[in-house]
N, C-alpha and C. Protein backbone atom coordinates (compact mmCIF):
# COMPACT_ATOMS: atom_id res chain seq x y z
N UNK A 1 113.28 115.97 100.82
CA UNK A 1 113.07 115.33 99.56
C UNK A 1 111.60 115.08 99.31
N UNK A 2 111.00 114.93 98.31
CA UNK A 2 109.92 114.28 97.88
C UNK A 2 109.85 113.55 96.52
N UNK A 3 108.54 112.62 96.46
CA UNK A 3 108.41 111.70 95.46
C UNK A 3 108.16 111.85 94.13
N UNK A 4 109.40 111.54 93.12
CA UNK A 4 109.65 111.80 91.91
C UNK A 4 109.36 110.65 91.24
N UNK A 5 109.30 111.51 89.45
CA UNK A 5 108.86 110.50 88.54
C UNK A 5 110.22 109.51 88.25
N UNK A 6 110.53 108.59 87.71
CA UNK A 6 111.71 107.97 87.67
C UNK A 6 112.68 108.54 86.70
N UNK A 7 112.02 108.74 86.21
CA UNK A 7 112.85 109.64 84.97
C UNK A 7 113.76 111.26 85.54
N UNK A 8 112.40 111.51 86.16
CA UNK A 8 113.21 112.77 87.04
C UNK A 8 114.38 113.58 87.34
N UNK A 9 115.35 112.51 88.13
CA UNK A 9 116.40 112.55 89.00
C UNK A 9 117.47 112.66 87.97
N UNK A 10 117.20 111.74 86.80
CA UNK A 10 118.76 111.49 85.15
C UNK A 10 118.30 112.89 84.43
N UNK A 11 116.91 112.82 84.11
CA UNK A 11 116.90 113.25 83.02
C UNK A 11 116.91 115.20 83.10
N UNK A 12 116.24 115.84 84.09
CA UNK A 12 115.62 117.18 84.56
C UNK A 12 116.42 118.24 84.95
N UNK A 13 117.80 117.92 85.31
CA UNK A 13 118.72 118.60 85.64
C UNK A 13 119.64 119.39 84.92
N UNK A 14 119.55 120.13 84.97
CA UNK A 14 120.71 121.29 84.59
C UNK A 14 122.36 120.83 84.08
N UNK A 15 122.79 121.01 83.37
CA UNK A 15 124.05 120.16 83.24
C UNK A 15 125.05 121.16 84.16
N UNK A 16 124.80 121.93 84.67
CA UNK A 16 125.94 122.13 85.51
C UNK A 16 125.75 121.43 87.11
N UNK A 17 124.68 120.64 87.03
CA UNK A 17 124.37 120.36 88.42
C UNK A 17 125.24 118.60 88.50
N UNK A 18 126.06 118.52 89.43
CA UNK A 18 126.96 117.70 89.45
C UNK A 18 126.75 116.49 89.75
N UNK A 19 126.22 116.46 90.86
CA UNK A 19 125.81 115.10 91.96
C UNK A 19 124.22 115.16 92.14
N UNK A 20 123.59 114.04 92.03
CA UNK A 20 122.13 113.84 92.53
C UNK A 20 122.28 112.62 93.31
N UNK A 21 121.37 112.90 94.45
CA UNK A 21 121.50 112.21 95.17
C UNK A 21 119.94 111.71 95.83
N UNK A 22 119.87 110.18 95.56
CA UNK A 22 118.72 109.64 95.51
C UNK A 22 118.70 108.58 96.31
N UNK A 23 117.38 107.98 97.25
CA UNK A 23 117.04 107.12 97.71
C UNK A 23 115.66 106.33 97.48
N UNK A 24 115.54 105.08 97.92
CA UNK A 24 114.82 104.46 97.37
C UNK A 24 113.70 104.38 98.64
N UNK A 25 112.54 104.92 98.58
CA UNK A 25 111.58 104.55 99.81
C UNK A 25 111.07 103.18 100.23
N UNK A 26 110.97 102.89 102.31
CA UNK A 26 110.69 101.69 102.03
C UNK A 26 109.28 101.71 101.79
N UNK A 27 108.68 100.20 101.53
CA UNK A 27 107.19 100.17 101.51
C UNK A 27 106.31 101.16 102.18
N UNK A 28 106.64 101.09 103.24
CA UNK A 28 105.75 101.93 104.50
C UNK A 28 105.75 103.07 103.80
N UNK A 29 107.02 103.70 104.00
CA UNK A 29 107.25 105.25 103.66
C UNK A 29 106.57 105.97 102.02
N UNK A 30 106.69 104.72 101.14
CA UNK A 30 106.19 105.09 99.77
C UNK A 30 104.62 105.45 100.19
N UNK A 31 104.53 104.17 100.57
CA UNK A 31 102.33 104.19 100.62
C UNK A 31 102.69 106.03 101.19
N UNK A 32 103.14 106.30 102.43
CA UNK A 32 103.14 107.76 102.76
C UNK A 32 103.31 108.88 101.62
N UNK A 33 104.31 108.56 101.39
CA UNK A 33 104.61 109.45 100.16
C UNK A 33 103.97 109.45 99.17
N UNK A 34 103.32 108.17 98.66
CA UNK A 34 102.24 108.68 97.64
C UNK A 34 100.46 109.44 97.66
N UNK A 35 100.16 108.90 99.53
CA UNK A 35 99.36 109.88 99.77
C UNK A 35 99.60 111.20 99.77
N UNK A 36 100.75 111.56 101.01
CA UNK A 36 101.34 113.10 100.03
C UNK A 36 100.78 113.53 98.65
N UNK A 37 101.80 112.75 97.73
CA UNK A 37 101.80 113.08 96.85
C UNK A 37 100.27 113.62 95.87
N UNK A 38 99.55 112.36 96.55
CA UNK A 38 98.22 112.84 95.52
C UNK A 38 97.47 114.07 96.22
N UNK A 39 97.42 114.04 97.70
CA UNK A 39 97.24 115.25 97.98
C UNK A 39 97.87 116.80 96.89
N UNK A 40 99.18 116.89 96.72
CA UNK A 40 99.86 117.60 96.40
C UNK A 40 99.70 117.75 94.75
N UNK A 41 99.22 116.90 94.33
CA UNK A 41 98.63 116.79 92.24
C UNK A 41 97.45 117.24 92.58
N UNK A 42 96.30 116.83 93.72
CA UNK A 42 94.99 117.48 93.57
C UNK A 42 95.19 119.00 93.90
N UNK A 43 95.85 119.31 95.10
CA UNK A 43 95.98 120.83 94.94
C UNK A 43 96.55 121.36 93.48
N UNK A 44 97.54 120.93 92.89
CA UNK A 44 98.03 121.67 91.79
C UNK A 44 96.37 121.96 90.86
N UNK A 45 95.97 120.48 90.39
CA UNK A 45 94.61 120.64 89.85
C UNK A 45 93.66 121.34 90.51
N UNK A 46 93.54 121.77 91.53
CA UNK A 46 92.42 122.51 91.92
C UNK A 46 92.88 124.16 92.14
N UNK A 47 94.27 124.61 91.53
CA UNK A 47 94.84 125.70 91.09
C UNK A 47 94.59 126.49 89.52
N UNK A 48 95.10 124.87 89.04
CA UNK A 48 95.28 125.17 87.25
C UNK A 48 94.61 124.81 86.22
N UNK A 49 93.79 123.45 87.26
CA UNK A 49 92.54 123.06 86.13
C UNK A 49 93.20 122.63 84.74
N UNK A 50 93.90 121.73 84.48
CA UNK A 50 94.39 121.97 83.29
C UNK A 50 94.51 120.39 83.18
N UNK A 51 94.49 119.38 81.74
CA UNK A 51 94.87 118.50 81.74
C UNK A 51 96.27 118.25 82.33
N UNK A 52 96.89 118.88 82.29
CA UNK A 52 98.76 117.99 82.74
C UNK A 52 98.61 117.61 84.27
N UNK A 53 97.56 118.53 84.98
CA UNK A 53 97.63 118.15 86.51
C UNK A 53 96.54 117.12 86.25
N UNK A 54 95.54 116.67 85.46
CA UNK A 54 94.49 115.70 85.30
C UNK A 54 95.62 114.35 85.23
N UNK A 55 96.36 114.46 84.08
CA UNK A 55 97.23 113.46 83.80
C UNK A 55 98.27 112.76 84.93
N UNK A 56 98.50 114.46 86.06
CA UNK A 56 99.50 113.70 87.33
C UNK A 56 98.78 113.18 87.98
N UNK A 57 97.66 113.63 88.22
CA UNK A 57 96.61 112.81 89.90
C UNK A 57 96.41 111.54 88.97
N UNK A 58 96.00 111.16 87.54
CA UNK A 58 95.83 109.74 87.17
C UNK A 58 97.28 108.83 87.17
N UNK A 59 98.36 109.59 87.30
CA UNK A 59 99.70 108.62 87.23
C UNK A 59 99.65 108.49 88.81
N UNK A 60 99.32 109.30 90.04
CA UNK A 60 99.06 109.36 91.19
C UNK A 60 98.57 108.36 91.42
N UNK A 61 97.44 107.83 90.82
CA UNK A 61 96.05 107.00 91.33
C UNK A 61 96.67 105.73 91.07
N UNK A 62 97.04 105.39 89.14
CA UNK A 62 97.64 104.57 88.99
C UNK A 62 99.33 103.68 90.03
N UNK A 63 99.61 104.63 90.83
CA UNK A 63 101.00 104.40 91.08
C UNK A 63 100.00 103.70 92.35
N UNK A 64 99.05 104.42 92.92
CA UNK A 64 98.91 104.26 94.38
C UNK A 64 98.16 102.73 94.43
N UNK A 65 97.40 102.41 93.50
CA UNK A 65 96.75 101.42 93.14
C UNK A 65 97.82 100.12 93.10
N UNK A 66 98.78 100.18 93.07
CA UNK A 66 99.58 99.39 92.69
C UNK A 66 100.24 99.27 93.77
N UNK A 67 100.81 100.43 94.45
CA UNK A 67 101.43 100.23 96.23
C UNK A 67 100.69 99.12 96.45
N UNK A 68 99.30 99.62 96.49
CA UNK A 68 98.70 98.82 97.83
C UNK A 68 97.77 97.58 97.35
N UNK A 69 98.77 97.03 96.37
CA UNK A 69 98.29 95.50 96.19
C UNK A 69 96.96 95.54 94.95
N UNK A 70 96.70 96.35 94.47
CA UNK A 70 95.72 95.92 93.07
C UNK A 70 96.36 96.06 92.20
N UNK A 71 95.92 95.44 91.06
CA UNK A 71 96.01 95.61 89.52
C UNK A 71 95.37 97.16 89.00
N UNK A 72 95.63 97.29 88.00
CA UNK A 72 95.17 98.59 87.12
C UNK A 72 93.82 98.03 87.29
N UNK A 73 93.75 97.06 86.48
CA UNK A 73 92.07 96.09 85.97
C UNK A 73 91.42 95.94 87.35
N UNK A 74 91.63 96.01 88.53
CA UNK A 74 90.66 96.02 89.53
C UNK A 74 90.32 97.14 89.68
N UNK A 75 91.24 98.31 89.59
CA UNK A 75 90.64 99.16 89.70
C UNK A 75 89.98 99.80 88.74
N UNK A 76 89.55 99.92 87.53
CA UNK A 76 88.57 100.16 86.73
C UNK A 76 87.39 98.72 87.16
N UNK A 77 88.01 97.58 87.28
CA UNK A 77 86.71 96.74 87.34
C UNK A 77 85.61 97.55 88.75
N UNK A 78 86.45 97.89 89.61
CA UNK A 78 85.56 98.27 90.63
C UNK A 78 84.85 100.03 90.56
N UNK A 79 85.40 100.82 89.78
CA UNK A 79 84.89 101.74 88.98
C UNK A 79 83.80 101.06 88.02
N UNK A 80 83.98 101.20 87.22
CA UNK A 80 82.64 100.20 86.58
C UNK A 80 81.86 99.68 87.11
N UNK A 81 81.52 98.95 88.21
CA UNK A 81 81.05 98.32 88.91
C UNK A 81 80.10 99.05 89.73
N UNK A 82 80.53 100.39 90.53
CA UNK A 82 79.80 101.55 90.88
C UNK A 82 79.30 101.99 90.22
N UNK A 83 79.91 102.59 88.31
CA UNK A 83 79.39 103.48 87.45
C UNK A 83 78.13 102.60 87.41
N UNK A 84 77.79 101.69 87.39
CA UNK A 84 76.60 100.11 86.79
C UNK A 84 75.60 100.01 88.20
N UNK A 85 75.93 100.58 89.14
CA UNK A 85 75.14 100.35 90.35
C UNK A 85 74.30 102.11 90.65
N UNK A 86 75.35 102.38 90.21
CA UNK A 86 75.16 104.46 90.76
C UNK A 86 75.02 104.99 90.07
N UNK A 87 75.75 104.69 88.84
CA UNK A 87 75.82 105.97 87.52
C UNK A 87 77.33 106.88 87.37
N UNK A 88 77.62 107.41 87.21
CA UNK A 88 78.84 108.35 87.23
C UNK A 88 78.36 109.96 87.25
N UNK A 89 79.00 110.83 86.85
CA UNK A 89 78.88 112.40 87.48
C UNK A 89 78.26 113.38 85.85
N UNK A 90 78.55 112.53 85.00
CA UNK A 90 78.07 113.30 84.07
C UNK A 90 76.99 114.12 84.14
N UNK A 91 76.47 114.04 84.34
CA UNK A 91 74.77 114.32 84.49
C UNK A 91 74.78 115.34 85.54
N UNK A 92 75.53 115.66 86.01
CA UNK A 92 75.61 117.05 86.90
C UNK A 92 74.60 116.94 87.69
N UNK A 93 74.10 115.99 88.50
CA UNK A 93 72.96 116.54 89.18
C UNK A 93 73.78 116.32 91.24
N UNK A 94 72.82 117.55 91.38
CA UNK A 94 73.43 118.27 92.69
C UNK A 94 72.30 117.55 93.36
N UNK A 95 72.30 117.14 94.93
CA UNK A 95 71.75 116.30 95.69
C UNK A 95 71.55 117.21 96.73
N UNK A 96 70.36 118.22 96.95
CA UNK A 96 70.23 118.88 97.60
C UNK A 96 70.30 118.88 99.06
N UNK A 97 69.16 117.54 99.17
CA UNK A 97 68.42 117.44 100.55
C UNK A 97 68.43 116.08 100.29
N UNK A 98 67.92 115.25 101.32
CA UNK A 98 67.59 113.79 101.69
C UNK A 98 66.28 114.05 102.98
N UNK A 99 65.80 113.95 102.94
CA UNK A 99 64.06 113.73 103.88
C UNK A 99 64.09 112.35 104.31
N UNK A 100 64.61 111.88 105.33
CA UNK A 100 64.22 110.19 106.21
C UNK A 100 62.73 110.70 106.85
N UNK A 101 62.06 109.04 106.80
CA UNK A 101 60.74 108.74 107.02
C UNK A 101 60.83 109.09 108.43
């Protein structure tokens, strides 16, 4: 088995398909399964490049954020927080080298 959207399991099926059969992960096993999982949305995105896999790794991020005890709002607060200290990626700049004294 692996980790589905909720909707998934009612809605996706074939009407000749009879029985679905579903379980509920415990804590432990989810946090697992949703690392899986985002592993498994970044490969799709790093296949297809396409918003719909942009949109799964952010329902990914969002879901995983929430396993493990934050709010949505912490996690943009702490995004922001870097973008305001570091900057963000726009700016394309590649970091060649570093030279210590």
């Amino acid at each position: 088995g692996h980790l589905a959207r909720w909707l998934t399991y009612s809605l996706s099926f074939p009407r000749n398909v009879a029985h679905v059969y579903i379980s509920i992960y415990t804590p432990e096993d989810y946090l697992r399964m949703i690392d899986t999982k985002l592993d498994e949305e970044l490969a799709e995105y790093h296949k297809d490049q396409n918003i719909e896999e942009l949109a799964d790794l952010l329902e990914v991020i969002r879901a995983a954020t929430v396993a493990r005890g934050y709010t949505l709002e912490d996690l943009e607060r702490v995004r922001a927080e870097k973008a305001a200290k570091r900057g963000g990626f726009e700016k394309r700049i590649l970091l060649k080298e570093v030279y210590e004294d």
